[in-house]
Structures are given as C-alpha cells and as structure tokens.
Protein backbone atom coordinates (compact mmCIF):
# COMPACT_ATOMS: atom_id res chain seq x y z
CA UNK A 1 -7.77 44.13 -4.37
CA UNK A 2 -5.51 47.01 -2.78
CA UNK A 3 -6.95 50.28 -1.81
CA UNK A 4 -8.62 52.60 0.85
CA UNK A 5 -11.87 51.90 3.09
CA UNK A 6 -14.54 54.45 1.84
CA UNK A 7 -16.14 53.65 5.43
CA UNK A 8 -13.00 53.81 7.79
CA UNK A 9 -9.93 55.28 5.30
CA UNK A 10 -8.42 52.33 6.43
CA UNK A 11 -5.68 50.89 3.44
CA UNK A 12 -5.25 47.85 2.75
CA UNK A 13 -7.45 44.69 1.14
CA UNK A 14 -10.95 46.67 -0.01
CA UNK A 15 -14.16 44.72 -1.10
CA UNK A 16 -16.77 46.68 -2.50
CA UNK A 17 -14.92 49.49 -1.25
CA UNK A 18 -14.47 48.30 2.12
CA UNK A 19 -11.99 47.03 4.37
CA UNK A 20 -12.71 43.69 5.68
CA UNK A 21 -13.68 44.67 9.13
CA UNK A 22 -16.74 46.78 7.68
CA UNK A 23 -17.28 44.49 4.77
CA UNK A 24 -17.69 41.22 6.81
CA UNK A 25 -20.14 43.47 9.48
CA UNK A 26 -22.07 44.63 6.80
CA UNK A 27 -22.62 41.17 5.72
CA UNK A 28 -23.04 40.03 8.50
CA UNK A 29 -25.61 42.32 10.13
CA UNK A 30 -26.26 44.82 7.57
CA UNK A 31 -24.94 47.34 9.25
CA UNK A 32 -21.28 48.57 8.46
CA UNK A 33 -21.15 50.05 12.20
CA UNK A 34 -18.97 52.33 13.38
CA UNK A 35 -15.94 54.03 12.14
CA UNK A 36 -13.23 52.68 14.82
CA UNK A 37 -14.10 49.22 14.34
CA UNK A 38 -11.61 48.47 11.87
CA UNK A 39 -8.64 50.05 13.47
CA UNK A 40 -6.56 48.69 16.40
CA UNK A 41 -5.59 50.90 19.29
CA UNK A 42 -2.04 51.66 19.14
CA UNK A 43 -0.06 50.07 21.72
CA UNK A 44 -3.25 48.33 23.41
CA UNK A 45 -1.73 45.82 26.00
CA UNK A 46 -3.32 42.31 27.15
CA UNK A 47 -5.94 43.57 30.21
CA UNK A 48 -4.20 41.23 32.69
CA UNK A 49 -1.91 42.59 34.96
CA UNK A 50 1.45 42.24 33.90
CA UNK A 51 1.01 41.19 30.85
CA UNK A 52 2.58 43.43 28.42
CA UNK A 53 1.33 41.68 25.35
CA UNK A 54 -0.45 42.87 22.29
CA UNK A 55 -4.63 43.15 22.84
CA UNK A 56 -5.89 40.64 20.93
CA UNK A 57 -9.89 40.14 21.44
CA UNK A 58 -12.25 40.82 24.26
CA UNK A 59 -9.53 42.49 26.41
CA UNK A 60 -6.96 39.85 25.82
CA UNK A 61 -3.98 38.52 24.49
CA UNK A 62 -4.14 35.09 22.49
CA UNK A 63 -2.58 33.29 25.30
CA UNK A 64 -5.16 34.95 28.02
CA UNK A 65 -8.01 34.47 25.86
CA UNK A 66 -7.31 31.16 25.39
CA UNK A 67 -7.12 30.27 29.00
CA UNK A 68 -10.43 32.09 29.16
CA UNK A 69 -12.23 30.17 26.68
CA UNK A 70 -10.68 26.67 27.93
CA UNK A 71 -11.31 27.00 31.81
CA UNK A 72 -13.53 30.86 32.11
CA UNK A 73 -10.38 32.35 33.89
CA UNK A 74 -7.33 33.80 32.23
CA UNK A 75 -4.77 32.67 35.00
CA UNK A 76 -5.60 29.03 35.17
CA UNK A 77 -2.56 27.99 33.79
CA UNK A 78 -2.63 23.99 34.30
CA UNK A 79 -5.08 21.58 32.74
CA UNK A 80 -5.75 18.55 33.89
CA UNK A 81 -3.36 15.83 33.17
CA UNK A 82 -4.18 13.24 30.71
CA UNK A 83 -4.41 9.84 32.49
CA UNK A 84 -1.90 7.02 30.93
CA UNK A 85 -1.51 3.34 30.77
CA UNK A 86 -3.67 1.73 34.06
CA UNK A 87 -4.92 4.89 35.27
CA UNK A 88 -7.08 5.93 31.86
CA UNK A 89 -10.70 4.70 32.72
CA UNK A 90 -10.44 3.54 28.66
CA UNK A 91 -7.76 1.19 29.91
CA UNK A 92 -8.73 -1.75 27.52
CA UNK A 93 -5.34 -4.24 28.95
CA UNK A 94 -4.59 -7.07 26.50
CA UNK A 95 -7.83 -6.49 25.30
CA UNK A 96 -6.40 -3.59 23.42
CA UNK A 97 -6.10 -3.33 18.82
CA UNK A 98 -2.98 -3.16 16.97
CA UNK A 99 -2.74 0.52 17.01
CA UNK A 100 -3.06 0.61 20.77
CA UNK A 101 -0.22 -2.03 21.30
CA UNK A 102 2.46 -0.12 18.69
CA UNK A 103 1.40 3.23 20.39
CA UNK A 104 2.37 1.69 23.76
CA UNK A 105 5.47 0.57 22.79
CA UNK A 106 6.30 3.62 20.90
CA UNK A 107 5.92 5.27 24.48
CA UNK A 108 7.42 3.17 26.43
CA UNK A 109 10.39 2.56 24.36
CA UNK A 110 10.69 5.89 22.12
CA UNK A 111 11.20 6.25 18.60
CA UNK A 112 12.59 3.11 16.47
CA UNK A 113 15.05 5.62 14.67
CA UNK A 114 16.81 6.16 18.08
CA UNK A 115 17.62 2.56 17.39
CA UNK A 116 20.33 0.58 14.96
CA UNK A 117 18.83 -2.60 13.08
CA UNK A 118 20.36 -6.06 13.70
CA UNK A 119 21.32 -5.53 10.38
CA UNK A 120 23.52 -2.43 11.34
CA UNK A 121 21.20 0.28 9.29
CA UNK A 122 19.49 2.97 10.77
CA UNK A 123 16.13 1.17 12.76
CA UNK A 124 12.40 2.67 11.01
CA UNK A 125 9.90 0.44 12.56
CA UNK A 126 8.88 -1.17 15.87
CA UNK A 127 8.51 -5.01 14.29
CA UNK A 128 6.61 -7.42 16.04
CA UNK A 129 8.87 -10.85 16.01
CA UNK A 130 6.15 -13.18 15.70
CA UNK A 131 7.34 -15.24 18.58
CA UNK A 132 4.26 -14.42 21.48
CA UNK A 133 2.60 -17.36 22.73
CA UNK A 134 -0.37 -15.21 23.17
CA UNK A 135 -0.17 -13.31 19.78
CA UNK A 136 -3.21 -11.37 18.90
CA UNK A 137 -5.00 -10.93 15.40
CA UNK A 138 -6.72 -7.46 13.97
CA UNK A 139 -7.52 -6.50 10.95
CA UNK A 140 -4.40 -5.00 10.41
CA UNK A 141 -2.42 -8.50 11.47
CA UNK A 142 -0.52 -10.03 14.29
CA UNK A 143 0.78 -8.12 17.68
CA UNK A 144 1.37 -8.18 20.65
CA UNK A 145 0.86 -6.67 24.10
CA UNK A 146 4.40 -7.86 25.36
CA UNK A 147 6.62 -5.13 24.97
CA UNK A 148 9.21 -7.81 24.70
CA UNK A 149 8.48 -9.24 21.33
CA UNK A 150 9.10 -5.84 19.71
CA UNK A 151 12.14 -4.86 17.74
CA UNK A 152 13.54 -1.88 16.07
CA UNK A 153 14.16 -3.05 12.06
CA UNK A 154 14.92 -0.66 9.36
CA UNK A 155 12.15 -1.08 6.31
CA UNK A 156 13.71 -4.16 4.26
CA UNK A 157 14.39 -6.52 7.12
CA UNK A 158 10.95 -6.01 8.63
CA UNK A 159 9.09 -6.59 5.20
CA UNK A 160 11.88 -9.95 4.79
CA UNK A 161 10.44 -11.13 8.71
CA UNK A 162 7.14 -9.99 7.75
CA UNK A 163 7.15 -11.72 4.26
CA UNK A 164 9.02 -15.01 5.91
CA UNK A 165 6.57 -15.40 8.51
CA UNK A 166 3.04 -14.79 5.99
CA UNK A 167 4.64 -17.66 4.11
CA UNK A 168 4.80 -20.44 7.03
C-alpha cells in the first residue's frame, strides 16, 4: 500500500504506517530508531578512492562491498583461479561419471550447435558413437573418456544411433 512514513515522511510502500526501513527495524528490534535511517544521502559516493559510484552499504558500492565480503579488502580484484582438467586435486581420470566425460568434451570441443550433423542439420548433442574399446557404464548409460568417440548429431539421428545400438 502507497503512502507516507508517519516515522520518517518518507513516501512510498507504508506498512502499518511505516516505510519499510522503520517497519522491518521495528520488527526486528522493537525499536523504529532514528529518523534518517530510511533516507539515502543524496549523492553519497562509494568510500574508495576513485570510485565515483553510488554508496551502497557499509561505506560501499556493490562491487566494493562485494570484494570486501569475498576476500576482507575492497581492492583485491583477482580470485583464485579455478584449477582444470589434471591440475584439480578432484581429478578423478577415466575414473570419472557420465556427466564428467560430456562436460569435458563440451570444454574441450565447445558447443555441439557450433557444429553441422552428418546429416547436414544444425548439430544439438555431443553423441557418444558407441565404438570405445574401453566404453564405460553409469546409470545414465554408455560413454566415454576418449574425446574421439564423440560426435555432434542433431536430436533425431542421435536417438536413431542411440535406439540402433540399445537394440544389438
């Protein structure tokens, strides 16, 4: 409901006759607190130097207070890099599921829509070809860890290889 703050004269969004800001702290501490609470500063900047961007909480912007919260400094700018393939301590090998084998050859090879179907249609799937001397079973079915016994097949001729080889 629409109105004015009979704590703050703030308008906007009133609940039991108060904006949000004094609503919520009353609830919250039973206190409605003081009358500024609710209302920005007026061209408050990010306390970083140089930043020029809107104050968002505790001093900062939402890009400075993030980099607070994530690393307790709000010019740490890098993160640590996330460790793929060999160099992940997780690093399972061929010991790895289905999921982990498509996700790997989604990465190594990209998307399967970059790709055309033997068929000539627009490629949807990575499709396992069945042909891997050292095909693995899941759950889920057959893979492989070979990147090379992937290929890009749009949705009916994967189901038809799919179908063809469930029925050998």
């Amino acid at each position: 409901m629409q109105g004015t703050c009979s704590h703050c004269g703030k308008e906007g969004r009133i609940r039991k006759g108060l904006c949000d800001a004094h609503y919520f702290r009353q609830w919250r501490t039973g206190d409605l607190g003081p009358v500024d609470i609710a209302t920005k500063r007026p061209g408050a900047t990010c306390t970083v130097t140089g930043c020029d961007a809107p104050h968002g909480a505790r001093g900062y912007c939402a890009k400075h207070l993030t980099r607070v919260i994530r690393h307790g400094d709000p010019l740490t700018v890098l993160t640590p890099a996330v460790k793929r393939g060999e160099a992940n301590p997780t690093w399972k090998g061929d010991l790895c599921g289905y999921t982990a084998a498509h996700d790997r050859v989604r990465r190594a090879l990209g998307s399967a829509r970059n790709y055309t179907c033997e068929c000539g249609d627009n490629a949807a799937h990575w499709a396992y070809d069945h042909a891997d001397p050292c095909e693995k079973r899941g759950p889920e079915g057959p893979y492989s860890t070979d990147l090379a016994h992937y290929r890009p097949m749009c949705v009916p001729c994967h189901k038809r290889m799919d179908l063809a080889h469930l029925s050998q």
